[in-house]
N, C-alpha and C. Protein backbone atom coordinates (compact mmCIF):
# COMPACT_ATOMS: atom_id res chain seq x y z
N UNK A 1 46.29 38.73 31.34
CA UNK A 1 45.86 37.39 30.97
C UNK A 1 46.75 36.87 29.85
N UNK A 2 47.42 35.92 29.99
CA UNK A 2 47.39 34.98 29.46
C UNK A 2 46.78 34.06 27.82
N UNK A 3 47.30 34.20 26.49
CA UNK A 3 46.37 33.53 25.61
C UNK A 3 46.43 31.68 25.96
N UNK A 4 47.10 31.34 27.38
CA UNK A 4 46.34 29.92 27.85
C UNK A 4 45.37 29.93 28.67
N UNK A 5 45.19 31.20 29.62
CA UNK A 5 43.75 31.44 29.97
C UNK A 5 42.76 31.73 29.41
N UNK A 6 42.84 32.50 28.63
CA UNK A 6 41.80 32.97 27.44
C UNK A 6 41.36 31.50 27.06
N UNK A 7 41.56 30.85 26.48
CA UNK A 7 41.44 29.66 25.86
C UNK A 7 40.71 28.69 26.71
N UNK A 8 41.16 28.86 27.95
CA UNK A 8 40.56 27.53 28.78
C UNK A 8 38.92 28.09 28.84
N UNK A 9 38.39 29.06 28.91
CA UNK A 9 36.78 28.61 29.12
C UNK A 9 36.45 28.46 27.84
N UNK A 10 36.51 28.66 26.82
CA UNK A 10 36.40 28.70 25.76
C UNK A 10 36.34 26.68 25.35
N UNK A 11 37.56 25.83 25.21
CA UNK A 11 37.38 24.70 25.64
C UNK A 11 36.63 24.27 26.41
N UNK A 12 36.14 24.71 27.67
CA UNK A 12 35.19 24.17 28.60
C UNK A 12 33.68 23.98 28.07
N UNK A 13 33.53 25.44 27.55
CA UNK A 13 32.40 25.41 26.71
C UNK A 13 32.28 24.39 25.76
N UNK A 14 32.96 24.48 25.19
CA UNK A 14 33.11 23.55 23.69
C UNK A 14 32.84 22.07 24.03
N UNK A 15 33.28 21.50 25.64
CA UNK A 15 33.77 20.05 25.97
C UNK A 15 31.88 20.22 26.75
N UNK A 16 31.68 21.09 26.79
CA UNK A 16 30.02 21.40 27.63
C UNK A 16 29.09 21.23 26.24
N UNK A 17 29.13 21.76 25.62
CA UNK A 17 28.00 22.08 24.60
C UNK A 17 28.24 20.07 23.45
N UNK A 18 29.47 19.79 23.45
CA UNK A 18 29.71 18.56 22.77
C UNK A 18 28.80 17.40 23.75
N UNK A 19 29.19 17.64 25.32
CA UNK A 19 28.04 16.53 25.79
C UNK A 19 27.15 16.49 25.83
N UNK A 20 26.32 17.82 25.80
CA UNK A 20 24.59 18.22 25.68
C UNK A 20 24.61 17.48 24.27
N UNK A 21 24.93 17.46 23.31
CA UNK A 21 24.65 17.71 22.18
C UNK A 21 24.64 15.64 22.03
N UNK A 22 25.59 15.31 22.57
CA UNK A 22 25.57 13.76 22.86
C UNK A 22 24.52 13.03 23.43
N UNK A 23 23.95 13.86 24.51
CA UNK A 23 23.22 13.18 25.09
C UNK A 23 21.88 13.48 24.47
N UNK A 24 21.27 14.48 23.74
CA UNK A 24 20.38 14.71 22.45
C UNK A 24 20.09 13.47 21.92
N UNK A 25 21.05 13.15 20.94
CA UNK A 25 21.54 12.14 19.86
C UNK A 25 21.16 10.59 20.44
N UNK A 26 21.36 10.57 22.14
CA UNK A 26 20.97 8.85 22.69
C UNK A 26 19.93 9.22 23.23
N UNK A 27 19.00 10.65 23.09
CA UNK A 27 17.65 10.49 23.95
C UNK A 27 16.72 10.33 22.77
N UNK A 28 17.15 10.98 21.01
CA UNK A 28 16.17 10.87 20.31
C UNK A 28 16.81 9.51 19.47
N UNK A 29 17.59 9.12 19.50
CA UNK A 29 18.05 7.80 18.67
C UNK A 29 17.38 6.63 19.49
N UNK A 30 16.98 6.78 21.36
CA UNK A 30 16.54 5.59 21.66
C UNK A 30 15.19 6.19 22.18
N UNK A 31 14.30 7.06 21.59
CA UNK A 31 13.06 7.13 21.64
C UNK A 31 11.84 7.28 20.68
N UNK A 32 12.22 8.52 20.16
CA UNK A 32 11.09 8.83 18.97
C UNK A 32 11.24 7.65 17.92
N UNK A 33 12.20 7.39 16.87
CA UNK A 33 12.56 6.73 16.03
C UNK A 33 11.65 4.99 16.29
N UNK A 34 12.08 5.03 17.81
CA UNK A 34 11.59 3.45 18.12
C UNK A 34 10.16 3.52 18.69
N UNK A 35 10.07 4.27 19.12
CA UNK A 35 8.63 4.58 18.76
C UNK A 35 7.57 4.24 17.04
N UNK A 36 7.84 5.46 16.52
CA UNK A 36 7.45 5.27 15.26
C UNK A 36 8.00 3.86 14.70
N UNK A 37 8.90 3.74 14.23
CA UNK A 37 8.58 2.40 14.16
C UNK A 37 7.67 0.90 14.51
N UNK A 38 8.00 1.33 15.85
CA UNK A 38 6.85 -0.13 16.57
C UNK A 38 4.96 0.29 16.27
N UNK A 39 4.46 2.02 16.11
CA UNK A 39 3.76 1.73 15.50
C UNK A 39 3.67 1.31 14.14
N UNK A 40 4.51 1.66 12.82
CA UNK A 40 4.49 1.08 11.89
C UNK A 40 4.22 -0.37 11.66
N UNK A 41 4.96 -0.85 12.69
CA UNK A 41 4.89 -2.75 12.73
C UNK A 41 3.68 -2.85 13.15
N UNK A 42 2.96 -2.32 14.01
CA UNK A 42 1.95 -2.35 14.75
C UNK A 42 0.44 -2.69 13.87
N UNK A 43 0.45 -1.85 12.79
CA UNK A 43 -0.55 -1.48 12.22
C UNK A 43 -0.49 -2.98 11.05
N UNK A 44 -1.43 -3.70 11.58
CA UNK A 44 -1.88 -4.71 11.09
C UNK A 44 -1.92 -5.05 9.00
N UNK A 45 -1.52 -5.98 8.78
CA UNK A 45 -1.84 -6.39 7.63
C UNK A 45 -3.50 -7.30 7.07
N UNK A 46 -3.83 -7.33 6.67
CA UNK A 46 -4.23 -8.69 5.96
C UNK A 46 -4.41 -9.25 4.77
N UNK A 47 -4.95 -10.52 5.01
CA UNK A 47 -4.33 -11.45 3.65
C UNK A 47 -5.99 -11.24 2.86
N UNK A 48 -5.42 -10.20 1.50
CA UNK A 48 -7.43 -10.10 0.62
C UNK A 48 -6.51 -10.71 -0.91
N UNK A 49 -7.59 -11.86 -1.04
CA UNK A 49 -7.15 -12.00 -2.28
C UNK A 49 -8.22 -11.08 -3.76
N UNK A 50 -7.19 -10.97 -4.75
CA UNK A 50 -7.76 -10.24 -5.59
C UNK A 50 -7.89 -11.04 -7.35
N UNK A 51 -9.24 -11.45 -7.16
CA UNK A 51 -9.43 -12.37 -7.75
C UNK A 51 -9.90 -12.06 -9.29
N UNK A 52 -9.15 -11.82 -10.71
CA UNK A 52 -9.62 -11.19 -11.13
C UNK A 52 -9.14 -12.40 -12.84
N UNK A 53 -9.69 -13.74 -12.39
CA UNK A 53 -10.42 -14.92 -13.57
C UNK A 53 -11.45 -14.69 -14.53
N UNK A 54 -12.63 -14.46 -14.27
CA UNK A 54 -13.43 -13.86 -14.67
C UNK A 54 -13.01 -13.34 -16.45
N UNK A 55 -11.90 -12.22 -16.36
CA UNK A 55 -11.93 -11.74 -17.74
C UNK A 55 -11.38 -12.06 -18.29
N UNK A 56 -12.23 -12.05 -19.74
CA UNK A 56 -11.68 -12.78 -21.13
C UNK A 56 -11.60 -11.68 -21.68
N UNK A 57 -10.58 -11.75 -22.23
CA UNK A 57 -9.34 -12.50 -22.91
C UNK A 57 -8.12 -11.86 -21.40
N UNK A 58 -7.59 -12.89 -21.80
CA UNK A 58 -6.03 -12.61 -20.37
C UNK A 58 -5.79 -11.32 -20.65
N UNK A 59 -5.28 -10.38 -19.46
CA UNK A 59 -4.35 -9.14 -19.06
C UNK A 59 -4.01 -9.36 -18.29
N UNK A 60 -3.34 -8.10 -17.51
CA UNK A 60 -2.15 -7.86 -17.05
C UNK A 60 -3.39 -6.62 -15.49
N UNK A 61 -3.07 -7.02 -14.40
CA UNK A 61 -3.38 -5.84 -13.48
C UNK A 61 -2.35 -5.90 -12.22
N UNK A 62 -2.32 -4.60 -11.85
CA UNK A 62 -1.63 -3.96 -10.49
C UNK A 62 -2.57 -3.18 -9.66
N UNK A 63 -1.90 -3.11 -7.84
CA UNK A 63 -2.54 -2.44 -7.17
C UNK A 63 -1.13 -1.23 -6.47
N UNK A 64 -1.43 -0.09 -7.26
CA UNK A 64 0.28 0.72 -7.58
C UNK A 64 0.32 1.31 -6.00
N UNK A 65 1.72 1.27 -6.16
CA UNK A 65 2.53 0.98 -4.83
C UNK A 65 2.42 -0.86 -3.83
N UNK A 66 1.81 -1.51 -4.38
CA UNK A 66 1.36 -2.68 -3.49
C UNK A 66 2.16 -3.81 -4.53
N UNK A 67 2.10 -4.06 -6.10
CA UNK A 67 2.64 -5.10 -6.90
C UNK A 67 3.14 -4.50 -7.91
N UNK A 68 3.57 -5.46 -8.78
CA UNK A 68 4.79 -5.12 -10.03
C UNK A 68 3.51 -4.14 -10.88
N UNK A 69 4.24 -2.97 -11.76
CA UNK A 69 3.31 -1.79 -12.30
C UNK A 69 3.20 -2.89 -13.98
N UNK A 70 2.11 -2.40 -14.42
CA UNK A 70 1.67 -3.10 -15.76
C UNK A 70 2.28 -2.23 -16.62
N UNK A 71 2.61 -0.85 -16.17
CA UNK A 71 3.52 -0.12 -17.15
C UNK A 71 4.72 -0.08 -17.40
N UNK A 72 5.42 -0.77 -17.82
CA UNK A 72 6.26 -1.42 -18.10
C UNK A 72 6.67 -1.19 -19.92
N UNK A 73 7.86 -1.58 -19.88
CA UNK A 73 7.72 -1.33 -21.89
C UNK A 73 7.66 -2.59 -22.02
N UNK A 74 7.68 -3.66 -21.33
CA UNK A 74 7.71 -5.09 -22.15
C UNK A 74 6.91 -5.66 -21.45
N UNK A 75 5.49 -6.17 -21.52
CA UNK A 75 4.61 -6.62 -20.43
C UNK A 75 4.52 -8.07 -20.28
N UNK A 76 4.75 -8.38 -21.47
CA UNK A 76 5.04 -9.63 -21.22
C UNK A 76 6.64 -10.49 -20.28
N UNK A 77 7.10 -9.55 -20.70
CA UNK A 77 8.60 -10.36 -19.78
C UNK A 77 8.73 -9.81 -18.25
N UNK A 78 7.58 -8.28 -17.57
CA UNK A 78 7.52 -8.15 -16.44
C UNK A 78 6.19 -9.02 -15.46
N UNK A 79 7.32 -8.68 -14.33
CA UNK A 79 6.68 -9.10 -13.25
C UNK A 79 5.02 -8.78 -12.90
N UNK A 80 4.57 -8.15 -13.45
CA UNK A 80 3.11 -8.07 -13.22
C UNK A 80 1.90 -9.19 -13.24
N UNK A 81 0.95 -9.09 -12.56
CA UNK A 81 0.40 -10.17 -12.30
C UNK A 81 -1.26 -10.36 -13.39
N UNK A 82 -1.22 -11.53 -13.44
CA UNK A 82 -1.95 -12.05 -14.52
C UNK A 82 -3.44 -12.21 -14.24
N UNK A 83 -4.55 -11.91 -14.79
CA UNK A 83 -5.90 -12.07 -14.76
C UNK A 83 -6.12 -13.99 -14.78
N UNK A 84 -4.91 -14.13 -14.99
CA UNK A 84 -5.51 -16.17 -14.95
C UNK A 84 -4.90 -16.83 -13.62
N UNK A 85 -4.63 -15.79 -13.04
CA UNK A 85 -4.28 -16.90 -11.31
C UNK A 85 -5.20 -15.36 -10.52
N UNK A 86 -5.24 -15.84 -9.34
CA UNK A 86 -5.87 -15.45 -8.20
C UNK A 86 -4.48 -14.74 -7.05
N UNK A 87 -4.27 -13.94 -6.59
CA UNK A 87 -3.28 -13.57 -5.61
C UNK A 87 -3.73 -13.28 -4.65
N UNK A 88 -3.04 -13.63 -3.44
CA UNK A 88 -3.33 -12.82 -2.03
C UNK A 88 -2.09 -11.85 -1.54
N UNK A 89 -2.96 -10.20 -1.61
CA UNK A 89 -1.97 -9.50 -1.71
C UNK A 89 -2.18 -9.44 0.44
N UNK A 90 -1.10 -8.56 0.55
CA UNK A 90 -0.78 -8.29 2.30
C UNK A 90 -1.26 -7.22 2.25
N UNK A 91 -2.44 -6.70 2.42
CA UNK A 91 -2.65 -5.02 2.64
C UNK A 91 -3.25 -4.53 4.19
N UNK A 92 -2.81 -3.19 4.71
CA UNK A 92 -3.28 -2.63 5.62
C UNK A 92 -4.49 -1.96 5.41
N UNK A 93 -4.85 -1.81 5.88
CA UNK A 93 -6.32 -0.56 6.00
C UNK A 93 -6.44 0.29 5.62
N UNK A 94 -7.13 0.55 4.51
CA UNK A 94 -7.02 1.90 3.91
C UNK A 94 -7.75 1.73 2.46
N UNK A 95 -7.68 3.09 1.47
CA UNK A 95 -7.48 2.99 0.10
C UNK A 95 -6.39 2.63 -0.69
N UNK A 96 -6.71 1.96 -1.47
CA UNK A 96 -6.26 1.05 -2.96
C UNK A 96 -7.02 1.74 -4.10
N UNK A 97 -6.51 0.98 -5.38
CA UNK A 97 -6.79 1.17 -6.77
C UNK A 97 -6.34 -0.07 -7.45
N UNK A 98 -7.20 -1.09 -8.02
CA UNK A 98 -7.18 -2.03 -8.72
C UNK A 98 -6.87 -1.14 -10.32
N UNK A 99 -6.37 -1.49 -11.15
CA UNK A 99 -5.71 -1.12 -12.16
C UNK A 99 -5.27 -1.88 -13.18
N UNK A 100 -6.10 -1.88 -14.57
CA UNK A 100 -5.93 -3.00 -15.64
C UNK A 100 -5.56 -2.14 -16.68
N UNK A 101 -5.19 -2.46 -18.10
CA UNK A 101 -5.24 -1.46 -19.19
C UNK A 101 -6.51 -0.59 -19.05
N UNK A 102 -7.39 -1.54 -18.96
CA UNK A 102 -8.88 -0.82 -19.57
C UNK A 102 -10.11 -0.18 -18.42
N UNK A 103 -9.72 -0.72 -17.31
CA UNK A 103 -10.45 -0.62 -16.17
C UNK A 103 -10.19 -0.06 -15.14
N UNK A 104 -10.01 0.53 -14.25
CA UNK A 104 -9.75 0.86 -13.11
C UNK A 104 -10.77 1.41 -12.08
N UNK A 105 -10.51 1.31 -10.55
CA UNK A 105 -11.24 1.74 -9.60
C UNK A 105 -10.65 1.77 -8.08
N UNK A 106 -11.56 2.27 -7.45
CA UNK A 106 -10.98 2.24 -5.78
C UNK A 106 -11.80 1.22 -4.96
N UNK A 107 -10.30 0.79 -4.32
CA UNK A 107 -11.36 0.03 -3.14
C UNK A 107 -11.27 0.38 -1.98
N UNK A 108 -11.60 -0.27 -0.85
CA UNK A 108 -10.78 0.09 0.76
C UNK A 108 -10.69 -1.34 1.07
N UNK A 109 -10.13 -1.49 1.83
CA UNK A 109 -9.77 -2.44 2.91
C UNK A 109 -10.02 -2.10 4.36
N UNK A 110 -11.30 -2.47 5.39
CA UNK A 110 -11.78 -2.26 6.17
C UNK A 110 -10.89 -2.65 7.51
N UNK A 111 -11.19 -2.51 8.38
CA UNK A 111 -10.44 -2.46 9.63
C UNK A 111 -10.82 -3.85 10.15
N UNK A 112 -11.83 -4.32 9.45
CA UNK A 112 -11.57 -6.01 9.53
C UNK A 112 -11.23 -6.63 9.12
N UNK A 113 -10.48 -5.78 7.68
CA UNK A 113 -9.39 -7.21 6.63
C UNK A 113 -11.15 -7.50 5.48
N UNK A 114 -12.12 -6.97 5.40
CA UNK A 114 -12.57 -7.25 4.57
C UNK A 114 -12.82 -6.13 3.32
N UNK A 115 -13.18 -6.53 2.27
CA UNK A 115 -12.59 -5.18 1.08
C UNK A 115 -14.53 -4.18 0.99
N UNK A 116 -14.64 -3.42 0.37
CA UNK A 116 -15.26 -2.52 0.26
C UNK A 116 -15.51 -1.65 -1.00
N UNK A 117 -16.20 -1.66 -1.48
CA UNK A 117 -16.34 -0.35 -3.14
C UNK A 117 -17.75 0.38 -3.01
N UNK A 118 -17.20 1.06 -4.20
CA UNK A 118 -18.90 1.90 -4.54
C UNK A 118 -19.64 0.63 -5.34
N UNK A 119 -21.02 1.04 -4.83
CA UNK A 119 -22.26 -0.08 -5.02
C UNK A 119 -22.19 0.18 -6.36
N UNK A 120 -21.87 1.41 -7.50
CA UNK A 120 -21.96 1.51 -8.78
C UNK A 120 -21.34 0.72 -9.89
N UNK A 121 -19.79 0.12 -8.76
CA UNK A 121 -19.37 -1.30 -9.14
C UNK A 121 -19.78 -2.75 -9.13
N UNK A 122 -21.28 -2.85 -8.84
CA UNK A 122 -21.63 -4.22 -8.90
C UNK A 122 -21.71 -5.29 -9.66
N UNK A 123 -22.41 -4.30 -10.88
CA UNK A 123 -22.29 -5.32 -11.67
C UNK A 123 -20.53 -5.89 -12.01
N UNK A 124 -19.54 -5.48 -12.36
CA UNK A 124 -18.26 -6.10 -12.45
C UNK A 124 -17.47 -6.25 -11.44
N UNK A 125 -18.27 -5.74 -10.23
CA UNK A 125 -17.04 -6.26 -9.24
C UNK A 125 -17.73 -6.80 -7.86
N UNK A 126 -17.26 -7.74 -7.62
CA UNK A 126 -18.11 -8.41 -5.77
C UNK A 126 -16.98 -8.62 -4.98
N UNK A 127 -17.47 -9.37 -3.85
CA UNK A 127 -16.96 -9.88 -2.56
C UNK A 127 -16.64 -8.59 -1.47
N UNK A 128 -17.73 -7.88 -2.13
CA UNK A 128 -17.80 -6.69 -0.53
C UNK A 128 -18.54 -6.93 0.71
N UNK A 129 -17.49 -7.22 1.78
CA UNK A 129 -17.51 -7.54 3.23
C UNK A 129 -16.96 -9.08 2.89
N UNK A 130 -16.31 -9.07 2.23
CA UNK A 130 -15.36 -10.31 2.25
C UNK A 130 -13.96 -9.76 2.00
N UNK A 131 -13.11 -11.27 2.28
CA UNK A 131 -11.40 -10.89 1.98
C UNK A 131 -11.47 -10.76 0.21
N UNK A 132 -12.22 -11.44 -0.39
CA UNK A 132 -11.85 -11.48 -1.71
C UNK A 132 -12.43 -10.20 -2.46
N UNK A 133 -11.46 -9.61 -3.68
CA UNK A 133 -12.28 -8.51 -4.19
C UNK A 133 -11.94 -9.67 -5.41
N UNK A 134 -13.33 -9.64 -6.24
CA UNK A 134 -13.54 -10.13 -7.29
C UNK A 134 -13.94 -9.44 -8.40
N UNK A 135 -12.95 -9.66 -9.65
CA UNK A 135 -13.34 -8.59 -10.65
C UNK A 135 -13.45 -9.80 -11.84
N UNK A 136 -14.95 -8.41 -12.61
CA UNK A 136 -15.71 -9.85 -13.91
C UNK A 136 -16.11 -9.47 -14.88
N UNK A 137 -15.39 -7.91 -15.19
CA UNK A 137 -15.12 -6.92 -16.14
C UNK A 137 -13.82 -6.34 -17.17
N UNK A 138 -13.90 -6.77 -18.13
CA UNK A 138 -12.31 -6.06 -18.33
C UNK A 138 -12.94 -4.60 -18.72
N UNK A 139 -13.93 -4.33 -18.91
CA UNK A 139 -14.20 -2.46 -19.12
C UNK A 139 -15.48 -2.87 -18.40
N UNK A 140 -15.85 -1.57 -18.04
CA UNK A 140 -17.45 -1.33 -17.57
C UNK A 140 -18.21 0.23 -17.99
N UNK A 141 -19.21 0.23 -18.35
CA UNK A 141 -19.84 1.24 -18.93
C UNK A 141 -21.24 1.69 -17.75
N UNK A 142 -21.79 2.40 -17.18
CA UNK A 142 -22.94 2.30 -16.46
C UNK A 142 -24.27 1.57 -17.39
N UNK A 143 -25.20 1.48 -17.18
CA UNK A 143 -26.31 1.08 -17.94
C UNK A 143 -27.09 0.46 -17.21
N UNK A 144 -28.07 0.05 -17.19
CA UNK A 144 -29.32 -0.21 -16.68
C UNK A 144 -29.90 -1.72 -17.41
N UNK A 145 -28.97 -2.27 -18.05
CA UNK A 145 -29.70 -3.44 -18.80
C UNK A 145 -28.95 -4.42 -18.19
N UNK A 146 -29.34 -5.71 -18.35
CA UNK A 146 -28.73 -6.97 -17.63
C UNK A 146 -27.25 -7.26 -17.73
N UNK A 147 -26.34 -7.94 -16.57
CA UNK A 147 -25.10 -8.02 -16.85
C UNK A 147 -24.92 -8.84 -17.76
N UNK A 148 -23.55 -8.55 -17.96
CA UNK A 148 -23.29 -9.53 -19.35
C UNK A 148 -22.25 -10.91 -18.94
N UNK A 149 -22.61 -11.60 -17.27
CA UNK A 149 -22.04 -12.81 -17.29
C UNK A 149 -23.14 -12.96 -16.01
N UNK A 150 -22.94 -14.04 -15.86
CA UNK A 150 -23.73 -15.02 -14.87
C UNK A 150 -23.65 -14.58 -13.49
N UNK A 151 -24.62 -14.59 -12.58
CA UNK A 151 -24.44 -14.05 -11.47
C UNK A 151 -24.42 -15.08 -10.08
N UNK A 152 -24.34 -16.40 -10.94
CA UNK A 152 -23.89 -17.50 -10.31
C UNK A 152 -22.80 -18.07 -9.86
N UNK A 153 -22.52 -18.22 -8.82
CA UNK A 153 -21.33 -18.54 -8.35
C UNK A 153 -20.41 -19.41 -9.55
């Protein structure tokens, strides 16, 4: 033999195993990938606003991973959003965390786009089975004595 025979299956292989390996690359580049994706798109948003007027004196709250973080070293010159306007954030279905200096908690967002908490949040927080989560607390303590703002619209 020959070192140009030797060689030729050796290339054959090589020109064999390079097209398997090609055709891999256009079965998972035009399937799985586009797959996952189109469910990603799939999975619905909605519009809950998070309404949080109510507390005096002005701050600063985030819902982390969803808007600008309040932790920040300069809070005033970041993007974080203000207790004196109202926002409608885009959220999917699931758990959240509303998040102020002084306050924090969990919510969900229901599979109908309407928001959800523990009942232990009532007194400072409403609009459960609505789009709006409304907050009317800048701290909350448990207690058993009357709230300390109006329960009037």
């Amino acid at each position: 033999m020959t070192p140009m025979t030797q060689r030729r299956p050796i290339q054959g292989t090589t020109t064999l195993v390079a097209g398997v390996l090609a055709s891999l690359l256009v079965f998972v580049d035009s399937g799985f990938p586009a797959k996952a994706n189109q469910l990603e798109t799939d999975e619905q948003k909605f519009a809950v606003t998070i309404d949080a007027t109510a507390i005096v004196s002005q701050s600063w709250w985030h819902v982390p991973g969803v808007t600008p973080s309040i932790w920040t070293s300069d809070i005033e010159t970041s993007d974080a959003y203000r207790t004196t306007d109202p926002r409608v954030l885009q959220l999917k279905t699931g758990r959240y965390k509303f998040v102020s200096f002084t306050f924090d908690f969990p919510f969900e967002v229901t599979p109908a786009g309407t928001v959800t908490y523990a009942p232990a949040l009532d007194q400072c927080v409403g609009g459960r089975g609505t789009a709006t989560l409304i907050v009317r607390c800048k701290r909350t303590y448990p207690h058993g004595g009357k709230p300390d703002y109006s329960l009037a619209p």
